[in-house]
Protein backbone atom coordinates (compact mmCIF):
# COMPACT_ATOMS: atom_id res chain seq x y z
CA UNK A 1 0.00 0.00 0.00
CA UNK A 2 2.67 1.95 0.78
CA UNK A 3 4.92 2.09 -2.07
CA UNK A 4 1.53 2.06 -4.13
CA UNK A 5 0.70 5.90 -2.67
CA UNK A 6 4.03 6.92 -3.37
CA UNK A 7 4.21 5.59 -6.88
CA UNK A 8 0.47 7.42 -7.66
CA UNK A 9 1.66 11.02 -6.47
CA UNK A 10 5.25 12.40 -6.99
CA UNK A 11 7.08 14.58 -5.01
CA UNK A 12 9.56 16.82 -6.53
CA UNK A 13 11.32 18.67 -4.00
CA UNK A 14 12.32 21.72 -5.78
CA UNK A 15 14.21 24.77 -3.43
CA UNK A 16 11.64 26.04 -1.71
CA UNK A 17 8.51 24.43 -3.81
CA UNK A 18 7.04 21.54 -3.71
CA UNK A 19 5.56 19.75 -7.00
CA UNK A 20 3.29 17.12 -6.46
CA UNK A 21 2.61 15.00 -9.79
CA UNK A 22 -1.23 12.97 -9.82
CA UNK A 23 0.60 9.37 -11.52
CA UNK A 24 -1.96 7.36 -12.92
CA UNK A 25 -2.12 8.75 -16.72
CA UNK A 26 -3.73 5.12 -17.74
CA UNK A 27 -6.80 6.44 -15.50
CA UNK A 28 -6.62 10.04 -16.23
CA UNK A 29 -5.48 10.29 -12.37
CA UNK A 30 -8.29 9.59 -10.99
CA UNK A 31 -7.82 9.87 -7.79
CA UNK A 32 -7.59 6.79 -5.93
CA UNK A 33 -8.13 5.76 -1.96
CA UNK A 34 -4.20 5.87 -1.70
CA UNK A 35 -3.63 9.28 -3.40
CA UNK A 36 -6.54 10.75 -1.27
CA UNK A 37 -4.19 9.87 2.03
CA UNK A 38 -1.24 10.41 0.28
CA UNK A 39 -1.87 14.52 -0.79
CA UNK A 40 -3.59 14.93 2.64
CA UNK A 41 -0.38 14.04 4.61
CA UNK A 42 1.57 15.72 2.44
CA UNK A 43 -0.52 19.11 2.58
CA UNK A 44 -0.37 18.48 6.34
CA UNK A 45 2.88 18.22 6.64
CA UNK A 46 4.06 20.95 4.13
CA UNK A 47 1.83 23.19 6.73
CA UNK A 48 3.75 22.46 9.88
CA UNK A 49 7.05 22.58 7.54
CA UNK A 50 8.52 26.03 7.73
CA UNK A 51 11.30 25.22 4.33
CA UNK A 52 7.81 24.87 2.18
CA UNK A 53 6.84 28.33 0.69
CA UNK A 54 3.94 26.96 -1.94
CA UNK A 55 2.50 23.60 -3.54
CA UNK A 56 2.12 22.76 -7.34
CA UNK A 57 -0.29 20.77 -8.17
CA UNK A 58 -0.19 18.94 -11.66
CA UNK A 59 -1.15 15.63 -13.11
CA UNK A 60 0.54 13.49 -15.85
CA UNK A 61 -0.27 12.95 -18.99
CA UNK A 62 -3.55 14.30 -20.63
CA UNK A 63 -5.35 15.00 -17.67
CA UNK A 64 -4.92 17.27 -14.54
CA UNK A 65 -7.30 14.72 -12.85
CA UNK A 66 -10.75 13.30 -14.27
CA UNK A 67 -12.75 13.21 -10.93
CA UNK A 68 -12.69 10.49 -7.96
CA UNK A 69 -12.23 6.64 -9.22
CA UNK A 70 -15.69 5.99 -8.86
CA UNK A 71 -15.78 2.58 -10.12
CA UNK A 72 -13.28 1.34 -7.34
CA UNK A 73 -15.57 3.38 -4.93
CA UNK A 74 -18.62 1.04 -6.68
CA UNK A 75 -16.53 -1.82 -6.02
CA UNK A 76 -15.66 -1.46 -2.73
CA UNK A 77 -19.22 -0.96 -1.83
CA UNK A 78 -20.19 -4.08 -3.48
CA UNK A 79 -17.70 -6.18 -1.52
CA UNK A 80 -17.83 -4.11 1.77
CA UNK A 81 -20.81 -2.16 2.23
CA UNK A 82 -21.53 1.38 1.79
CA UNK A 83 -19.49 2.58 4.44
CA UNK A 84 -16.36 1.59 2.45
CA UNK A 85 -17.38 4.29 0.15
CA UNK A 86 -18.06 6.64 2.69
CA UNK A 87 -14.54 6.37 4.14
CA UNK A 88 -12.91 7.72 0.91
CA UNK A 89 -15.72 10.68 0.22
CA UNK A 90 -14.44 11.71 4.36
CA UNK A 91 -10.77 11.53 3.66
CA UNK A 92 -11.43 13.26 -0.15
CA UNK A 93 -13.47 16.13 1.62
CA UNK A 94 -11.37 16.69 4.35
CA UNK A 95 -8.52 17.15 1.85
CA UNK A 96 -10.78 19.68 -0.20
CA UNK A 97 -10.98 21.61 3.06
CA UNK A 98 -7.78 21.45 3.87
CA UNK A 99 -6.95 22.70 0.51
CA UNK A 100 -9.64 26.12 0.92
CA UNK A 101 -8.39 26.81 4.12
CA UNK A 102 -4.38 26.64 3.44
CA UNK A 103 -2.15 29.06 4.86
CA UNK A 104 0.33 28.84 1.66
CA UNK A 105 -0.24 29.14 -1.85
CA UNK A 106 -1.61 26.17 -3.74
CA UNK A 107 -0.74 26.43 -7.49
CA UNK A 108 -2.93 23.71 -9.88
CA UNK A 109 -2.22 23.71 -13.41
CA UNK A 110 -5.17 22.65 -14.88
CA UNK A 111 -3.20 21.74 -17.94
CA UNK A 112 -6.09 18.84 -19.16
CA UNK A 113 -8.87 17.32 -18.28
CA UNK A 114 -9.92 17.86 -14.69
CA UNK A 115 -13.30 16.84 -14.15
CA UNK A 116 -15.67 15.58 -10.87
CA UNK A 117 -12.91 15.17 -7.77
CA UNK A 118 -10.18 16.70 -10.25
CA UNK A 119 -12.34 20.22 -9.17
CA UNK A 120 -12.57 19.53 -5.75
CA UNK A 121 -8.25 19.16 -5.60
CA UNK A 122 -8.21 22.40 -7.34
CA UNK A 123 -10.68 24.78 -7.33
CA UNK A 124 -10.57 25.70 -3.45
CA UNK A 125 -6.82 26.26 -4.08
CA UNK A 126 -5.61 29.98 -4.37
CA UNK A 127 -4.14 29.55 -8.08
CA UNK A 128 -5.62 27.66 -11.12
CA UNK A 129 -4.14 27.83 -13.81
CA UNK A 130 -5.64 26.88 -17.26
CA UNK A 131 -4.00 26.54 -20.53
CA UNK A 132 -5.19 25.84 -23.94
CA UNK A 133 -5.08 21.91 -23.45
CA UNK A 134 -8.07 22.33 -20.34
CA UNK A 135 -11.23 20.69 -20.31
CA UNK A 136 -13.34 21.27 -17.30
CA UNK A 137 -16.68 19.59 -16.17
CA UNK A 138 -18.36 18.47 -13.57
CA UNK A 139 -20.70 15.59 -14.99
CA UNK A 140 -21.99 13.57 -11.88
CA UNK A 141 -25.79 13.99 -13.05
CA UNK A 142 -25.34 11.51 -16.03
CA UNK A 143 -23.78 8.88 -12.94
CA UNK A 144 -26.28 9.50 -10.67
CA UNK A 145 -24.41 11.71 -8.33
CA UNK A 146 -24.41 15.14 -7.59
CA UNK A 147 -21.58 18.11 -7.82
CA UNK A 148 -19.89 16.90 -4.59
CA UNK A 149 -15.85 17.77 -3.49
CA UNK A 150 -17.45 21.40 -2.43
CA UNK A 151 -18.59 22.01 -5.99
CA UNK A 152 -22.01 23.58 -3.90
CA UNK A 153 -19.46 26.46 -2.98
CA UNK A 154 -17.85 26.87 -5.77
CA UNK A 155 -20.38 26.15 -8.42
CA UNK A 156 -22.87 28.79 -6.97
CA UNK A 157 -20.22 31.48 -6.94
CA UNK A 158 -20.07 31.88 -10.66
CA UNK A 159 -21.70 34.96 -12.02
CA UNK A 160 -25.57 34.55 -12.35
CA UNK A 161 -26.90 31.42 -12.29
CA UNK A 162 -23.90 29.84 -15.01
CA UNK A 163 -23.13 27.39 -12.02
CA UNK A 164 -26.38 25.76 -11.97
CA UNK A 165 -26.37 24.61 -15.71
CA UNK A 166 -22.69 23.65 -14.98
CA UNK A 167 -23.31 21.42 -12.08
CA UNK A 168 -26.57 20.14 -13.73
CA UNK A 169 -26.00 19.74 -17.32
CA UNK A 170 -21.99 17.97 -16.76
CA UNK A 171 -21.16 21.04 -19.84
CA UNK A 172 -17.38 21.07 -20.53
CA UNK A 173 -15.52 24.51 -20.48
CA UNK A 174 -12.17 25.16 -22.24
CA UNK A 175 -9.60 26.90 -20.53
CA UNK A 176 -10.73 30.68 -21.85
CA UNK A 177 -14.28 29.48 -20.51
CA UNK A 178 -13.00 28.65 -17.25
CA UNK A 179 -10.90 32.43 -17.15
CA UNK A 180 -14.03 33.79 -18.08
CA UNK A 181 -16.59 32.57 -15.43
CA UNK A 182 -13.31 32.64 -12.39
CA UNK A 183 -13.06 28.69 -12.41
CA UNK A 184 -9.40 29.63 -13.00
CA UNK A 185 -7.26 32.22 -12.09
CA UNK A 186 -4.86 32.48 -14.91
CA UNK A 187 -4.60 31.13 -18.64
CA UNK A 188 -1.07 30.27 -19.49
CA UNK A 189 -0.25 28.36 -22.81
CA UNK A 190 1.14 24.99 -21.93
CA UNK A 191 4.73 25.86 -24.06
CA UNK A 192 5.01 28.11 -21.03
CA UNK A 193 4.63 26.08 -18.06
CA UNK A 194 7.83 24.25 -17.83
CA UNK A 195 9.29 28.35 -17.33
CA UNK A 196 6.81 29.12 -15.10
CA UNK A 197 7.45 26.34 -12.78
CA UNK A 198 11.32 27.46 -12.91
CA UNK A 199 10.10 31.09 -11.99
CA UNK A 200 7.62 29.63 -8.75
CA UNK A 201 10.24 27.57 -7.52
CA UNK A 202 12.69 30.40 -7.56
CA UNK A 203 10.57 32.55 -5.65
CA UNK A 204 10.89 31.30 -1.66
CA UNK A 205 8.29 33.31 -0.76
CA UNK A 206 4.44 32.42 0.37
CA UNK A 207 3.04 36.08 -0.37
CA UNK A 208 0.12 35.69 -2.75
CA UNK A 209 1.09 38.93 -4.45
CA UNK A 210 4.28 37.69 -5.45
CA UNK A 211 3.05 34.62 -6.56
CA UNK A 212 0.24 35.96 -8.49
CA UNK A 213 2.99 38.76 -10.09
CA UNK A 214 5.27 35.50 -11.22
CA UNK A 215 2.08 33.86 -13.12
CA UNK A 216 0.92 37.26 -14.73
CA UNK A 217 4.04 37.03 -16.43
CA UNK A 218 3.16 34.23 -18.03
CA UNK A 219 -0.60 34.95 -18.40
CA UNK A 220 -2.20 35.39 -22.13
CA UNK A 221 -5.64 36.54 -22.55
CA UNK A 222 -7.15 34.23 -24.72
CA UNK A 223 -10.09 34.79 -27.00
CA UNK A 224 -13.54 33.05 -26.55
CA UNK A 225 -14.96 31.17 -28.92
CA UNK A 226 -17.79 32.54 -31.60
CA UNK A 227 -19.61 29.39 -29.94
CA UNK A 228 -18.84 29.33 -26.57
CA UNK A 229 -21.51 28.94 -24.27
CA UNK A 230 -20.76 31.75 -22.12
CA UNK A 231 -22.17 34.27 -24.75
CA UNK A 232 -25.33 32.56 -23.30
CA UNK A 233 -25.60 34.06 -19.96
CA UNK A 234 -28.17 36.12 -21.06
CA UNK A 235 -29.71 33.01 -21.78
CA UNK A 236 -28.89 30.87 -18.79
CA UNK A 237 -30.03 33.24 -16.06
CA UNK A 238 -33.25 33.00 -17.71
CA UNK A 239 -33.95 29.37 -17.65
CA UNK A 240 -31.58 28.03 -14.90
CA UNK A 241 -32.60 30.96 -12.48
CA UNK A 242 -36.25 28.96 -12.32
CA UNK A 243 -37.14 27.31 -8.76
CA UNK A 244 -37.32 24.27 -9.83
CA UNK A 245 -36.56 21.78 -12.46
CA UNK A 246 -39.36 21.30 -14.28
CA UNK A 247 -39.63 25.14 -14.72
CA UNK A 248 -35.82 25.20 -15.67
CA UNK A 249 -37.50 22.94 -18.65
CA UNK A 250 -40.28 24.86 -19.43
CA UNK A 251 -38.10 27.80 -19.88
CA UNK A 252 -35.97 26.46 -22.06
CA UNK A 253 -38.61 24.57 -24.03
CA UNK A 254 -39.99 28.07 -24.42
CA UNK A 255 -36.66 29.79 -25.84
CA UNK A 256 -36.67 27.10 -28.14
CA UNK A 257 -39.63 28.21 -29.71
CA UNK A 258 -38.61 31.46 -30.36
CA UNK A 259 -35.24 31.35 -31.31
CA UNK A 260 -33.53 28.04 -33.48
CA UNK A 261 -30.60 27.64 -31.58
CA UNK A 262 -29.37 23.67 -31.64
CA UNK A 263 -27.59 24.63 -28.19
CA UNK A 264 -30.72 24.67 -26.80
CA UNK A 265 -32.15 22.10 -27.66
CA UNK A 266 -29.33 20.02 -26.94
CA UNK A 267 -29.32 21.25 -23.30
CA UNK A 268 -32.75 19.84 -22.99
CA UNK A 269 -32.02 16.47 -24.53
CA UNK A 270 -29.30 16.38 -21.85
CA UNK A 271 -31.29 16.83 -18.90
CA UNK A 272 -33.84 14.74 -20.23
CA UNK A 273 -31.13 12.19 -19.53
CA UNK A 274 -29.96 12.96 -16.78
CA UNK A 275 -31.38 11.32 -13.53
CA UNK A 276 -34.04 12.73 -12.11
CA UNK A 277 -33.05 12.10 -8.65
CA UNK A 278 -29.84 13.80 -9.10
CA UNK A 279 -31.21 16.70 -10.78
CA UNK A 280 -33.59 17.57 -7.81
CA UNK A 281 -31.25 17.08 -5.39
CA UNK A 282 -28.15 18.96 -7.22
CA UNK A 283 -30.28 21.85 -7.95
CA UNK A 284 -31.29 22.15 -4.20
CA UNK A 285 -27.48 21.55 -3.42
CA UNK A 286 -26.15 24.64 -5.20
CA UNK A 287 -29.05 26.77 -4.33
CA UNK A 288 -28.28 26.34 -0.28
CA UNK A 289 -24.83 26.02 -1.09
CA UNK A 290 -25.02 30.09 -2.02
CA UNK A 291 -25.65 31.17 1.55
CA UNK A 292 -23.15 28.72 3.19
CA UNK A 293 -19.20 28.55 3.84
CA UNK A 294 -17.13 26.11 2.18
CA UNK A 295 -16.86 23.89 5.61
CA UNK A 296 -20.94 23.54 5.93
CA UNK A 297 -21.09 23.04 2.16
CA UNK A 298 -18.85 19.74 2.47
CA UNK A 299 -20.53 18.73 5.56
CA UNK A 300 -24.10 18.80 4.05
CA UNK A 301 -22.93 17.18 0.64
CA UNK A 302 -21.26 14.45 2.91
CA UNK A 303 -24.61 13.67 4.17
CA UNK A 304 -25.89 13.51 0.89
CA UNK A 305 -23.28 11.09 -0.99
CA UNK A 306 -23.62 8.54 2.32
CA UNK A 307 -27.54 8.89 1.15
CA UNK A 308 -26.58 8.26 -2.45
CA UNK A 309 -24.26 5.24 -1.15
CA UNK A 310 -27.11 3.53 0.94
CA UNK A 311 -29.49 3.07 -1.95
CA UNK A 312 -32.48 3.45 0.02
CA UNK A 313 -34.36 6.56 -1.87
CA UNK A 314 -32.41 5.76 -5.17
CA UNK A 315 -30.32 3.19 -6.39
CA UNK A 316 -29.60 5.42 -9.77
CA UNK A 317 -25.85 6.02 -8.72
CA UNK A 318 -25.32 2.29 -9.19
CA UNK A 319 -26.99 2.26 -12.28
CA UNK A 320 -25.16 4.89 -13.96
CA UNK A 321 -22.12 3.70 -13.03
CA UNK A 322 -22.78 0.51 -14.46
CA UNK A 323 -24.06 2.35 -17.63
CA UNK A 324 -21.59 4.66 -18.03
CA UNK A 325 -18.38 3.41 -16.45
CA UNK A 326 -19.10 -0.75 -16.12
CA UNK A 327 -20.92 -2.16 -19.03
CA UNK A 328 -20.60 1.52 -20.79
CA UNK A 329 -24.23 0.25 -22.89
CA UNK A 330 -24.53 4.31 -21.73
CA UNK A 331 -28.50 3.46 -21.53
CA UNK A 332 -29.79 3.79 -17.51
CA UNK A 333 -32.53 3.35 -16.24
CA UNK A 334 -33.39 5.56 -13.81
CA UNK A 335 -35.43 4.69 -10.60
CA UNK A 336 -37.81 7.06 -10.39
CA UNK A 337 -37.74 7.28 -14.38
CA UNK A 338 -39.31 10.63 -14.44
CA UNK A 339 -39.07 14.03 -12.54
CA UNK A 340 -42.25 14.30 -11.24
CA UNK A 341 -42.22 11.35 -9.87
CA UNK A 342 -39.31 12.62 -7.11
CA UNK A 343 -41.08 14.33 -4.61
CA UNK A 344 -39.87 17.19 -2.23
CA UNK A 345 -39.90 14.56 1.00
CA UNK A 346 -37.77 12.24 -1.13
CA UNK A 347 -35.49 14.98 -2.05
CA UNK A 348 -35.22 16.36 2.17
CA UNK A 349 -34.08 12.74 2.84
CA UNK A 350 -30.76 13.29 1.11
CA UNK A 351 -30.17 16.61 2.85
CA UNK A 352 -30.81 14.19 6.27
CA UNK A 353 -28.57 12.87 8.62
CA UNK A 354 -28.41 9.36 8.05
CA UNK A 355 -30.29 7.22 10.57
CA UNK A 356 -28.17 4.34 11.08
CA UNK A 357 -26.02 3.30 13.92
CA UNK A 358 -22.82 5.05 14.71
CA UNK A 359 -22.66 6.79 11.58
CA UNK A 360 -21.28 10.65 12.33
CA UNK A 361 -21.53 13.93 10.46
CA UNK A 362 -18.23 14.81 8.79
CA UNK A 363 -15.43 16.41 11.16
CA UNK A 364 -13.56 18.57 9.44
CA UNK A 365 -10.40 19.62 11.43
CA UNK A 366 -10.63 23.31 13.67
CA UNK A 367 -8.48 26.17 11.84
CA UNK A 368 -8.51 28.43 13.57
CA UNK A 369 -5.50 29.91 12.67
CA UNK A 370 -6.41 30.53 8.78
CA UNK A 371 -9.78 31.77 7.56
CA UNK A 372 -10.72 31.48 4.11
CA UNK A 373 -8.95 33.75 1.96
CA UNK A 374 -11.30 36.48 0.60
CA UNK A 375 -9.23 36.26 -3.19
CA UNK A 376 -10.90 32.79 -3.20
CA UNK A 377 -14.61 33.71 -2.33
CA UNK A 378 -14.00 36.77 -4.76
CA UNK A 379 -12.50 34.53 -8.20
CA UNK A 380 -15.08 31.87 -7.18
């Protein structure tokens, strides 16, 4: 096991920097039980460790990180229970905290894919950097999941409502989208990283100012697509600011009609898809997540992926994961099969503790020497 978490993240000990490399390219680095322990003792440490100024985070190969391995997470459950799964979701959301409450500079370049968990070891970091190669989404609705790893925070501090069709259509972003809306913090193009690196582990120093000074060197403004969706905002605020989803439908059923726009129409087909269950409930996620801190936010969505893990209002997670990820037929069947059909009681049982033995809220760890850095809240 041990060698195993050692081989899945690199450390590069580099002056006063230290670059951590996700290791399983085969997988996209998704990030694995081991890797989970492995980054959260090393962010610990690097804390306590006076010699550490800042943390790079990067992944190898063609992805920064595509999201949580879910299908070990499925497996595990099958052979152990659910509260095999539940173990990894504490350790991963203890790390995302960890990670938006850090007293040094966290540095992810986003220089790929980075999808599902991928966000939640990155976004609550101080610096993301994205780069012409990025491809960001968050697609748990077409598993049967929800935006977890924080993604309530984070998601619902885009401008207008862009975070809700994010979190509940799984849309992908390139790297100018993700400047755009504040999911990253810089664009650099990836012939510049390797010199950038050089420059942030020359720097032994921890002030964010200096840091950020270093990577506007190296910052291009790129140019947003003709296409890109985020000329819709005008758009999006109308339909995704709705209460609920079946108005979020109607409204864009009704832009349809008046203007022939195959993005629309598209965006219905893919919540049509989606499972019901985990459109309800990721909806009502974002929407409280908006008037909580980061800490509550991954407290509440702990409750709700036990819930998910249980099976007992929905057993659609399993099902999409063997759709999507197992037998890849990419054909669920969702159970409820339609929206009305998940009620408002069934949707308050995921935001529930669960009722079952000596299972405990999440405890996250006291910091009370670091608050949340208001450069965060403001870029998210």
């Amino acid at each position: 096991m041990a060698s195993s978490q050692h081989d899945q993240v690199l450390v590069d000990v580099n002056s006063s920097a230290r670059i951590l490399t996700l290791n399983r390219p085969k997988q996209l680095n998704a990030l694995s039980f081991q890797m989970v322990s492995r980054l959260l003792e090393l962010f610990l440490a690097y804390e306590e460790d006076p010699n550490v100024k800042l943390v790079i985070l990067k992944g190898k190969g063609r992805a920064f990180c595509a999201g949580g391995d879910v299908a070990a997470v499925v497996h595990d459950i099958r052979a152990g229970g659910w509260r095999t799964g539940a173990n990894f979701f504490m350790k991963e959301y203890t790390l995302n905290y960890l990670m938006a409450t850090y007293s040094k500079p966290q540095v992810s370049i986003l220089n790929g894919i980075v999808m599902g968990g991928g966000n939640g070891a990155s976004m609550h970091g101080r610096f993301r950097i994205a780069t012409e190669n990025s491809l960001f989404a968050m697609p748990e609705t077409d598993l049967g999941l929800f935006p977890d790893v924080g993604a309530s925070y984070f998601l619902s501090r885009l401008p207008g409502f862009f975070g809700e069709y994010l979190g509940l259509t799984g849309a992908r972003l390139d790297g100018a989208e993700m400047l755009a809306c504040g999911l990253a913090t810089h664009f650099v193009p990836s012939a510049k990283l390797p010199m950038l690196e050089a420059a942030l582990c020359a720097v032994n120093s921890s002030d964010p100012a200096t840091i950020s000074s270093i990577i506007g060197q190296y910052f291009e403004q790129p140019s947003l697509k003709e296409q890109s969706v985020y000329h819709r905002l005008a758009v999006i605020d109308r339909c995704f600011s709705q209460k609920t989803i079946e108005e979020i439908l109607s409204a864009l059923e009704r832009e349809a009609v008046d203007q022939r726009d195959g993005w629309i129409s598209a965006t219905i087909q893919t919540l049509k898809k989606a499972s019901p269950t985990s459109l309800k409930i990721s909806l009502r996620s974002i929407r409280v997540g908006r008037l909580e801190g980061v800490g509550p936010c991954l407290v509440r969505e702990y409750r709700m992926v036990c819930q998910v893990m249980r099976g007992e209002f929905s057993k659609d997670f399993f099902e999409g994961c063997r759709a999507i990820l197992l037998d890849k037929d990419k054909n669920p069947k969702w159970e409820p099969s339609k929206l009305e059909l998940v009620t408002d009681t069934t949707v308050d049982g995921y935001f529930s503790k669960v009722n079952n033995g000596d299972w405990e809220d999440l405890k996250l760890p006291v910091r009370t020497k670091f608050t949340l850095s208001p450069y965060v809240i403001a870029k998210l």
